[in-house]
N, C-alpha and C. Protein backbone atom coordinates (compact mmCIF):
# COMPACT_ATOMS: atom_id res chain seq x y z
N UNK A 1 0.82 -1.20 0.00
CA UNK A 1 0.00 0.00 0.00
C UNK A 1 0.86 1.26 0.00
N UNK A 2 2.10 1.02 0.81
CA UNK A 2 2.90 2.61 0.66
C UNK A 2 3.44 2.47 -0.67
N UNK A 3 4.08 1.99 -1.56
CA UNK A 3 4.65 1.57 -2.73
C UNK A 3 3.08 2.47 -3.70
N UNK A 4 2.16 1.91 -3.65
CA UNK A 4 0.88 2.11 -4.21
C UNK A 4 0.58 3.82 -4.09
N UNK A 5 0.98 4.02 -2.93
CA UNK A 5 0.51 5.61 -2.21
C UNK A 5 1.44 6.39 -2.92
N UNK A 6 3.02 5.99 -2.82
CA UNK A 6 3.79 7.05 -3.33
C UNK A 6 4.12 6.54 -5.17
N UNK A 7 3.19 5.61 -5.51
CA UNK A 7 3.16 5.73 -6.99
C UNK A 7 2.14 6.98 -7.17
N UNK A 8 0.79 6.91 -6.80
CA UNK A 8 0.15 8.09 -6.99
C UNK A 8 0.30 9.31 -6.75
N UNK A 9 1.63 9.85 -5.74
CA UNK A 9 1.76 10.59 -5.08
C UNK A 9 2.68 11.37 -6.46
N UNK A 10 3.59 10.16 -7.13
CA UNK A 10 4.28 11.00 -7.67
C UNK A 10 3.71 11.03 -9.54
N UNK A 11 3.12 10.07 -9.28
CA UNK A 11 1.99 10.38 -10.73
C UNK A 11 1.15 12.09 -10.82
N UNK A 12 0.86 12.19 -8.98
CA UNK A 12 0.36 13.69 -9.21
C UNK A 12 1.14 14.62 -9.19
N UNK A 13 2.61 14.86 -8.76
CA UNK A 13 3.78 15.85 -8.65
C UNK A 13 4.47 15.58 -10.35
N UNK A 14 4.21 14.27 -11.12
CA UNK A 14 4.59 14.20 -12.68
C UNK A 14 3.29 15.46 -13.63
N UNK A 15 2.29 15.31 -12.88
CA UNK A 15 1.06 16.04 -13.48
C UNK A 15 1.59 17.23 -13.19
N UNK A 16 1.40 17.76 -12.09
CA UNK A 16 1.64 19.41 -11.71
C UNK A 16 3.16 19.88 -12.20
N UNK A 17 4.11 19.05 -12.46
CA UNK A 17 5.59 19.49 -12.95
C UNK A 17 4.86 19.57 -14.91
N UNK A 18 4.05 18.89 -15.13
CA UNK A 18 3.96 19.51 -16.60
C UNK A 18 3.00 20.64 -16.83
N UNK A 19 1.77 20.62 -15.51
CA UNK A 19 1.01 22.16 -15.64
C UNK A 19 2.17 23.00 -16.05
N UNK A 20 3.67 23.22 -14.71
CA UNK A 20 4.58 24.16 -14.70
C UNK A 20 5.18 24.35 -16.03
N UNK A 21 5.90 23.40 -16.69
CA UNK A 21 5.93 23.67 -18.02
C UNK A 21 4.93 24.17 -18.81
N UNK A 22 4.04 23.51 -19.18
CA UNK A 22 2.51 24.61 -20.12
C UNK A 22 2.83 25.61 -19.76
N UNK A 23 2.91 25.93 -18.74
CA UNK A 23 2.78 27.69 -18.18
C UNK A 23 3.64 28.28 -18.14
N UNK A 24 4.86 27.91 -18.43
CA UNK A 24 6.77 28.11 -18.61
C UNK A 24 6.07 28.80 -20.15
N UNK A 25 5.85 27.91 -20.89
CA UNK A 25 5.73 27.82 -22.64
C UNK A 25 4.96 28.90 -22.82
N UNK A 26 3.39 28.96 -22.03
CA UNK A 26 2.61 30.20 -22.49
C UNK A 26 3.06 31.19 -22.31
N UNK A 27 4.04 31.23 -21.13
CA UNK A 27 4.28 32.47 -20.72
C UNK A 27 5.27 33.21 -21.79
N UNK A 28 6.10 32.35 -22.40
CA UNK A 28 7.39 32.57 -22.99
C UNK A 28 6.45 32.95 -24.31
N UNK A 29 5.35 32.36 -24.76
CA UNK A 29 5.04 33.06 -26.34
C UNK A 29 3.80 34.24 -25.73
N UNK A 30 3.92 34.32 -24.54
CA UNK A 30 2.75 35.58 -24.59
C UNK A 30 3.92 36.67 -24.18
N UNK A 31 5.24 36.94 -23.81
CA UNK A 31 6.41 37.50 -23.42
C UNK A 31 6.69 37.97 -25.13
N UNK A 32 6.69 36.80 -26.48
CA UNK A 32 6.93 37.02 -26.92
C UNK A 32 6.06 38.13 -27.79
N UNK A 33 4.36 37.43 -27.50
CA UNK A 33 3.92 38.59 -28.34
C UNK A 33 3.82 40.05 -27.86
N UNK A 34 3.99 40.12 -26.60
CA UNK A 34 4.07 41.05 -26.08
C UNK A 34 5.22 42.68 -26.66
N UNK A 35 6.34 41.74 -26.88
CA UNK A 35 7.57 42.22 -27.47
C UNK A 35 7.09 43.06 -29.20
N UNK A 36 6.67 41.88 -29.69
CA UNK A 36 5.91 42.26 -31.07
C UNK A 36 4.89 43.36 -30.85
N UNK A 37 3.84 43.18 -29.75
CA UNK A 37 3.30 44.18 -29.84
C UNK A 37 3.99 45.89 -29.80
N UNK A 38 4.69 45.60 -28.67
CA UNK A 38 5.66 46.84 -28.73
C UNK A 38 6.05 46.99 -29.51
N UNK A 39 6.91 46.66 -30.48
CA UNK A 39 7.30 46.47 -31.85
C UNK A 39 6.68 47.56 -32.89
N UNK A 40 6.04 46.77 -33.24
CA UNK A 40 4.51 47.50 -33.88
C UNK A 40 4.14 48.95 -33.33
N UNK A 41 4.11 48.89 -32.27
CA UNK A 41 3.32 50.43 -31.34
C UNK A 41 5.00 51.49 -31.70
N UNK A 42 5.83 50.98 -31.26
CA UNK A 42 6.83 51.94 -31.76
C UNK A 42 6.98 52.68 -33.24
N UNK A 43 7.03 51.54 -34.00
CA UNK A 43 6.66 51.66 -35.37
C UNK A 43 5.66 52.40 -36.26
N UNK A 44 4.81 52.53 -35.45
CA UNK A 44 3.65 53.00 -35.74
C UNK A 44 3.79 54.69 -35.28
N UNK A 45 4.45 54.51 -34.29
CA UNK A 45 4.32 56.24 -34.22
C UNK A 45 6.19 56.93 -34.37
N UNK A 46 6.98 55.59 -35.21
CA UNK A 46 8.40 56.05 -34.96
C UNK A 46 8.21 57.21 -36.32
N UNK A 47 8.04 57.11 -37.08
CA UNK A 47 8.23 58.18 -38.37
C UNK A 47 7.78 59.79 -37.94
N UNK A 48 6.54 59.72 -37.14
CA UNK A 48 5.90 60.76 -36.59
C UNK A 48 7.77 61.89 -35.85
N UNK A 49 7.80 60.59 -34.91
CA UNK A 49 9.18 61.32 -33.78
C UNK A 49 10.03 61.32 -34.64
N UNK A 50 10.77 60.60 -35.47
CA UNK A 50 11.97 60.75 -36.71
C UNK A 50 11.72 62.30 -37.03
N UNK A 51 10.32 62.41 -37.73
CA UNK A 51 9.78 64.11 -38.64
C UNK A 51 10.09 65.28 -37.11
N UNK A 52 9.60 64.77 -36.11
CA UNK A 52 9.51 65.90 -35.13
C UNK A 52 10.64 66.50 -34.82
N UNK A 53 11.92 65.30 -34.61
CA UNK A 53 13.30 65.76 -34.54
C UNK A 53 13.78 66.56 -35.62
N UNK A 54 13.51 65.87 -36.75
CA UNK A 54 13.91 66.45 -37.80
C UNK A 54 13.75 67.92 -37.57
N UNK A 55 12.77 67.86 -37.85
CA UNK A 55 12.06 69.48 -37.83
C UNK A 55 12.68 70.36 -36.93
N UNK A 56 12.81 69.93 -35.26
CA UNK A 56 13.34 70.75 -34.38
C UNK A 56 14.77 70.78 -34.56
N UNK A 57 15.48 70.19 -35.69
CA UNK A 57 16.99 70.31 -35.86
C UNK A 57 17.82 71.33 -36.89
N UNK A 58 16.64 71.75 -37.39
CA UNK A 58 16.87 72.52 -38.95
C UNK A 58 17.14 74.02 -38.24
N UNK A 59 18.43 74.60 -38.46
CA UNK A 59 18.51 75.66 -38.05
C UNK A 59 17.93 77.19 -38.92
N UNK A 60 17.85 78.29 -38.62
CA UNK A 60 17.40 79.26 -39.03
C UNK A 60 18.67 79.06 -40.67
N UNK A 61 18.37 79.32 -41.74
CA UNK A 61 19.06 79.98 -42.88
C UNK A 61 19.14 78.08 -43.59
N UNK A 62 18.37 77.10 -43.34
CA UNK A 62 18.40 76.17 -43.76
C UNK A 62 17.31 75.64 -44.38
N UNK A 63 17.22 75.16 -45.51
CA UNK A 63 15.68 74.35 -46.15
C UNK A 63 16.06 73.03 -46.61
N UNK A 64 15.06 72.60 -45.76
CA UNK A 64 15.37 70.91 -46.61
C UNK A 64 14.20 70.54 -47.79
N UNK A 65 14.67 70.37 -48.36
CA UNK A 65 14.18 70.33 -49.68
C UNK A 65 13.36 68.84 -50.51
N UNK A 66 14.71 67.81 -49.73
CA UNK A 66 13.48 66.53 -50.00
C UNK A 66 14.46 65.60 -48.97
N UNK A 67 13.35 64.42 -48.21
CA UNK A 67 13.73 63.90 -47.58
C UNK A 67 13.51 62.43 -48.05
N UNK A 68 14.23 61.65 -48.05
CA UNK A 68 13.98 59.94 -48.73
C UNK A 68 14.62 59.22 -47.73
N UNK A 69 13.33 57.95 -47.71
CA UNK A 69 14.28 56.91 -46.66
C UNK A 69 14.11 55.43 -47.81
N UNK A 70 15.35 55.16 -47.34
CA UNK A 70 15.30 53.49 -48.54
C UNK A 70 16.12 52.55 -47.46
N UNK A 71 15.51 51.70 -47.29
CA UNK A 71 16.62 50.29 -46.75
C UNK A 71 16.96 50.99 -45.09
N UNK A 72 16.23 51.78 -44.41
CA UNK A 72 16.67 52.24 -42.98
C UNK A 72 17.78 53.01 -43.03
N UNK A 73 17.93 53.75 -44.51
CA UNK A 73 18.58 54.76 -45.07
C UNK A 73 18.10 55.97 -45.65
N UNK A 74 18.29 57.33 -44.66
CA UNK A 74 17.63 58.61 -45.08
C UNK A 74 18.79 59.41 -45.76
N UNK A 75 18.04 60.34 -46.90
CA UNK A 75 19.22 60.92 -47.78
C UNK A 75 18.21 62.31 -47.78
N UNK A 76 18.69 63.32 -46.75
CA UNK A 76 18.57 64.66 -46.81
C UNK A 76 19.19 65.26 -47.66
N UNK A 77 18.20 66.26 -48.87
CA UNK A 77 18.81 67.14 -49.91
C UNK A 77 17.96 69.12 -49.38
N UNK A 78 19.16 69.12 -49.15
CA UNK A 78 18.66 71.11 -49.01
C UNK A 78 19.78 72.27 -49.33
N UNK A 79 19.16 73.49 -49.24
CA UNK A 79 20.47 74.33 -49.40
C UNK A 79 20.27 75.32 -48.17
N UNK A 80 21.43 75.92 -47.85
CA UNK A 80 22.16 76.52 -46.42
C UNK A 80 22.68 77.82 -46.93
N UNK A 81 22.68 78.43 -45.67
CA UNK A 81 23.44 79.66 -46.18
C UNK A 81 25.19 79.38 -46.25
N UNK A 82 25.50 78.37 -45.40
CA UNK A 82 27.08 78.71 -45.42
C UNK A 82 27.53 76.97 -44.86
N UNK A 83 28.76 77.05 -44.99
CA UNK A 83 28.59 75.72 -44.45
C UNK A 83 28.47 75.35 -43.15
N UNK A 84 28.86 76.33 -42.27
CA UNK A 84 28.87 76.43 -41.12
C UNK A 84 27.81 75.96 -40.30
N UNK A 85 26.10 76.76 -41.22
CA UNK A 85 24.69 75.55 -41.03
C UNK A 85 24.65 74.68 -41.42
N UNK A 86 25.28 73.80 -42.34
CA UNK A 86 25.32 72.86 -42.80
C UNK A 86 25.78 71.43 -41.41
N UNK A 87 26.86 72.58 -41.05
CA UNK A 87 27.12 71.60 -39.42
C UNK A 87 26.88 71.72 -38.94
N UNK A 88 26.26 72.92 -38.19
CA UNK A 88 25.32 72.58 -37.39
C UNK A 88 23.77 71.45 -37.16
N UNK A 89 23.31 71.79 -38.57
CA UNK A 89 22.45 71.14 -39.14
C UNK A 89 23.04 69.59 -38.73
N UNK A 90 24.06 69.24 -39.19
CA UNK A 90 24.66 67.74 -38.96
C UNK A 90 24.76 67.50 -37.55
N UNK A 91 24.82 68.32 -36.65
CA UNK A 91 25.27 67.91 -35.36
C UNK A 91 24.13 67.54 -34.53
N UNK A 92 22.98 68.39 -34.93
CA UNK A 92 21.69 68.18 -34.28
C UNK A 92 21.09 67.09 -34.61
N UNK A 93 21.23 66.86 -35.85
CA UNK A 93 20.51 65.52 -35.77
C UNK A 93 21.27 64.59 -35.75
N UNK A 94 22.63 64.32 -35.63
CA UNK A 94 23.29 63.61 -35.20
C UNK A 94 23.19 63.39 -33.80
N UNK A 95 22.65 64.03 -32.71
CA UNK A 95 22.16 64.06 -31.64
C UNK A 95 20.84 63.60 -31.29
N UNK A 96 20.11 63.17 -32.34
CA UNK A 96 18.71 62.40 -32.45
C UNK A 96 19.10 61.07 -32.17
N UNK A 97 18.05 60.69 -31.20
CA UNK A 97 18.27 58.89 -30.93
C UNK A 97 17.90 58.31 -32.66
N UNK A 98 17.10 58.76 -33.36
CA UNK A 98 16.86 58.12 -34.33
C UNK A 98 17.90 58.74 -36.02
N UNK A 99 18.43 59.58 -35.52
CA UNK A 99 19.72 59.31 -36.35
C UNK A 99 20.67 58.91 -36.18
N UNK A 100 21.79 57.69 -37.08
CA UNK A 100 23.35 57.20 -36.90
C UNK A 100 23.95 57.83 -38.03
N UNK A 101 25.08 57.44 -37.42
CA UNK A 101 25.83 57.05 -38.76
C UNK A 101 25.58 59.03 -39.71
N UNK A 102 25.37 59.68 -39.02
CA UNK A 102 25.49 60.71 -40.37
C UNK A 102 26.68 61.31 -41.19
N UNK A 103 26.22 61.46 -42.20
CA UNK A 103 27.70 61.94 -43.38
C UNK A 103 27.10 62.85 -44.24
N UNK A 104 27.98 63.89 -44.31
CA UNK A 104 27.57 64.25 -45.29
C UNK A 104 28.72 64.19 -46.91
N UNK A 105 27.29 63.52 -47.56
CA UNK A 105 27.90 63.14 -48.94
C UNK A 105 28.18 64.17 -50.32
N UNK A 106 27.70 65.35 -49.83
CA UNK A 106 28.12 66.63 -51.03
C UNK A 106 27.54 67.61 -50.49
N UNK A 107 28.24 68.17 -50.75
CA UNK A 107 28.04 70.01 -50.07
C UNK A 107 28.70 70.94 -51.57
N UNK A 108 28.05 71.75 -52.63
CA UNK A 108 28.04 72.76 -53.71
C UNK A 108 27.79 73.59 -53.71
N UNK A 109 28.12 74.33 -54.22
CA UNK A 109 27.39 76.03 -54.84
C UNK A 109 27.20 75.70 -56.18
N UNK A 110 26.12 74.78 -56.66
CA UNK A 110 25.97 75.21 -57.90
C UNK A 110 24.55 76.11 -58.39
N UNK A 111 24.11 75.92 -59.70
CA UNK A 111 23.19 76.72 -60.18
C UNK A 111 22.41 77.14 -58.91
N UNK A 112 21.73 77.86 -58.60
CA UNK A 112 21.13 78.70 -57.49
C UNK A 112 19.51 77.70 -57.72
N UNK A 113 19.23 77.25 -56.26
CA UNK A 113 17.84 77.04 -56.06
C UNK A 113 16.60 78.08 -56.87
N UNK A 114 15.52 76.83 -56.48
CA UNK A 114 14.35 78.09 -57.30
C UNK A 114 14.08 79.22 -57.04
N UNK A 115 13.65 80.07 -57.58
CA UNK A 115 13.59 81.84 -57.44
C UNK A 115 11.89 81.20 -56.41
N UNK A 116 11.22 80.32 -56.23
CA UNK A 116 10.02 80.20 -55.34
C UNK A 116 10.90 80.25 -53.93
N UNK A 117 11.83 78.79 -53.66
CA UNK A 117 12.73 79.19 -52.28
C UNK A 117 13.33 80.40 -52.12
N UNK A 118 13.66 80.96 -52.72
CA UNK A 118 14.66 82.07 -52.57
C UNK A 118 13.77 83.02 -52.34
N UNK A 119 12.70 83.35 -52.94
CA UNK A 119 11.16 84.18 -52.36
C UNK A 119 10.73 83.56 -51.12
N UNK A 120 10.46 82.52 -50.87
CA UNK A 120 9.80 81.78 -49.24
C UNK A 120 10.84 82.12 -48.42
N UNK A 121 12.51 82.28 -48.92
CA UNK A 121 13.62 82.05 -47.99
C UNK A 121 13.69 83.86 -47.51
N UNK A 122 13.75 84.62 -48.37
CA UNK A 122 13.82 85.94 -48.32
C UNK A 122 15.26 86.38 -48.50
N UNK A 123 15.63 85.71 -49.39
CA UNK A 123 17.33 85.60 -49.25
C UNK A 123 17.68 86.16 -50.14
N UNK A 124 16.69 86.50 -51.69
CA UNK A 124 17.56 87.83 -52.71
C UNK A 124 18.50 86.76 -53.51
N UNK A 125 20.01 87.28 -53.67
CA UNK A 125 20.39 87.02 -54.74
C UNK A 125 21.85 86.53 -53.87
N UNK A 126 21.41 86.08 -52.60
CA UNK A 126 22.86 85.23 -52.29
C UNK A 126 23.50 84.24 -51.86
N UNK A 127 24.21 83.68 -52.63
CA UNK A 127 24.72 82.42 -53.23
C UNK A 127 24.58 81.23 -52.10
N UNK A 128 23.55 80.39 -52.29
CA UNK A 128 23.51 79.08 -50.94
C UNK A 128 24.40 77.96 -50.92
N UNK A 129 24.60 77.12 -50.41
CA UNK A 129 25.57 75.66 -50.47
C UNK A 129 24.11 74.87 -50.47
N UNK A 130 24.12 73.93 -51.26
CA UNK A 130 23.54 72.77 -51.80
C UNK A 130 24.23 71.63 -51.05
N UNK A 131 23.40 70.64 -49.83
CA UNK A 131 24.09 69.81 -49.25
C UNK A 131 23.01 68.74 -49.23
N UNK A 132 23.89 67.22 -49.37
CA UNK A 132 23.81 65.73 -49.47
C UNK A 132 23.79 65.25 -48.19
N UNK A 133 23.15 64.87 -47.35
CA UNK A 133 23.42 64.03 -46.20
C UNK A 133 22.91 62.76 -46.16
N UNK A 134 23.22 61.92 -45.79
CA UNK A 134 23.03 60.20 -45.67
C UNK A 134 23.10 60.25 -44.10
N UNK A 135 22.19 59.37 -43.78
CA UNK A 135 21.80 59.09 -42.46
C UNK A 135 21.68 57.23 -42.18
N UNK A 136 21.57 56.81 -41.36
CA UNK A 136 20.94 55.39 -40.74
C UNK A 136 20.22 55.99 -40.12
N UNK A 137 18.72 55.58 -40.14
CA UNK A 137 17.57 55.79 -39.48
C UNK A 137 17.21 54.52 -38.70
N UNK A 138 16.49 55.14 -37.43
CA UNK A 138 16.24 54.05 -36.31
C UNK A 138 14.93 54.69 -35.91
N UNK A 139 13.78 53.97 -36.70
CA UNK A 139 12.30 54.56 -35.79
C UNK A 139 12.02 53.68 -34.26
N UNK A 140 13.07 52.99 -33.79
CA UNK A 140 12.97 52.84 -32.34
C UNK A 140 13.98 54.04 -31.32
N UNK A 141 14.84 54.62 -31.91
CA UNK A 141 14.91 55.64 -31.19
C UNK A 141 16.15 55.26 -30.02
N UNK A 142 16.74 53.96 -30.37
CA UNK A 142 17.99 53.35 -30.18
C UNK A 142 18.97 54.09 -29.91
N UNK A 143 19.05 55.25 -30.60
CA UNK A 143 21.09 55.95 -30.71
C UNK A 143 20.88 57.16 -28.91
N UNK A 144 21.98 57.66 -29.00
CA UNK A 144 22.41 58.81 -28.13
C UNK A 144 21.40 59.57 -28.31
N UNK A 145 20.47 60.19 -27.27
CA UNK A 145 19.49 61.77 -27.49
C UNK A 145 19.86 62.72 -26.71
N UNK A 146 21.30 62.42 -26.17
CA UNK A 146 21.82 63.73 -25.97
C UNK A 146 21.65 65.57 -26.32
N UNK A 147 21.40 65.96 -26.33
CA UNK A 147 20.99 67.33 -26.93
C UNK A 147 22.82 68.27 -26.82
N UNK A 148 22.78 69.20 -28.13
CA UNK A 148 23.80 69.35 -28.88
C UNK A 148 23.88 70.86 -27.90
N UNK A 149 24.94 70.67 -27.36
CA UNK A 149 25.26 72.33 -26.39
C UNK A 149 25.47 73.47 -27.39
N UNK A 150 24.75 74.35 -27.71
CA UNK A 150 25.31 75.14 -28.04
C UNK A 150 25.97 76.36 -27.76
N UNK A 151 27.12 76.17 -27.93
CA UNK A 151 28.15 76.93 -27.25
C UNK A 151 28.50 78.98 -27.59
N UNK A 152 28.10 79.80 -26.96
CA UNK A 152 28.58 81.37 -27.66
C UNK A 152 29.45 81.18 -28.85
N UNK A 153 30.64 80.12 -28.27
CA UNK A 153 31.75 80.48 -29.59
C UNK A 153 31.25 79.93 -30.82
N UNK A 154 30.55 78.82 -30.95
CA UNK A 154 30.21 78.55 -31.97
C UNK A 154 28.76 78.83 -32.52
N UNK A 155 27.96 79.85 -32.15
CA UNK A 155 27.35 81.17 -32.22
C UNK A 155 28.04 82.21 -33.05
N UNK A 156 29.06 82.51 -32.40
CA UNK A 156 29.74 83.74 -32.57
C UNK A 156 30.44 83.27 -34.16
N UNK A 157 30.98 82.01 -34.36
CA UNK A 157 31.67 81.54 -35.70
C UNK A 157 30.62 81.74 -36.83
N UNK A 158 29.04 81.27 -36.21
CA UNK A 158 28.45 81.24 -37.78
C UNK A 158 27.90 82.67 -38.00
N UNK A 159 27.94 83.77 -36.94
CA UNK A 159 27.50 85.14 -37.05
C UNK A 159 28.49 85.48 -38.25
N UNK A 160 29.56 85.62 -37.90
CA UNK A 160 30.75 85.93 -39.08
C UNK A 160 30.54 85.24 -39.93
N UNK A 161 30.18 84.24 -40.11
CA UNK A 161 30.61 83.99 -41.66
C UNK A 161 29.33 84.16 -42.02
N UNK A 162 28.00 84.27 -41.24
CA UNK A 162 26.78 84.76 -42.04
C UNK A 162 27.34 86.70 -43.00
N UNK A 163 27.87 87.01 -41.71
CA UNK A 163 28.21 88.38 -42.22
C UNK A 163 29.13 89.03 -43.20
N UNK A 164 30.02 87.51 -43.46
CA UNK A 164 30.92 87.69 -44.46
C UNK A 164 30.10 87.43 -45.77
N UNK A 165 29.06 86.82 -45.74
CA UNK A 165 28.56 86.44 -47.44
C UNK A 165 27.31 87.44 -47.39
């Protein structure tokens, strides 16, 4: 009879050790959808925060002109007054969690933007830099969001060279 007792005993501790597993397993794919859901919810509102940074990074004497993302790759095209916004421009959003990796891939003075920007810009007849930037984009918001100090002296650098052109 004890042989008999602790067969059943452990027939029911074999039962309740596999409830614990089932419930190991559910837990692990409801953990997982959980993850996905987040996923998704980020995603869903990451482009919104990508545009918002954007936007709050563009300094005064800058237009961006067209923005493209391909392959978790953004390629900013605008023109600047000098190059000096041009880096600034780079530094700020290089300070976005959702920008890496930025470069810039061409910076010109060629033929002069449309006489429509140059009317919206109020800028007349003087000569802009045309700049290329390439980015890695992250609509989870992954990188550094440090915010970019801006310092008097480098204030004081782009006053001059605004005043030199």
């Amino acid at each position: 009879t004890e042989v008999a007792e602790l067969t059943a005993e452990i027939a029911k501790l074999d039962e309740q050790a596999q409830e614990a597993r089932d419930l190991e397993t559910k837990l692990k794919e409801l953990e997982g959808k959980v993850k996905v859901i987040k996923d998704l919810d980020q995603k869903r509102v990451g482009p919104a925060r990508v545009l918002a940074d954007l936007s709050t990074s563009i300094p005064e004497k800058l237009w961006v002109e067209d923005f493209t993302e391909s392959n978790d790759t953004v390629t900013i095209t605008g023109w600047a007054l000098d190059n000096q916004t041009v880096a600034d421009f780079m530094r700020q959003i290089e300070a976005s969690p959702y920008f890496n990796k930025v470069d810039l891939s061409e910076a010109t003075q060629p033929d002069q933007p449309s006489e429509q920007l140059k009317h919206l810009a109020g800028i007349g007849n003087v000569r802009l830099k045309r700049f290329v930037i390439k980015a890695a984009l992250d609509y989870f918001g992954r990188g550094s969001s440090e915010p970019v100090p801006a310092t008097a002296e480098a204030k004081n650098s782009a006053e001059h060279q605004r005043a030199d052109t």
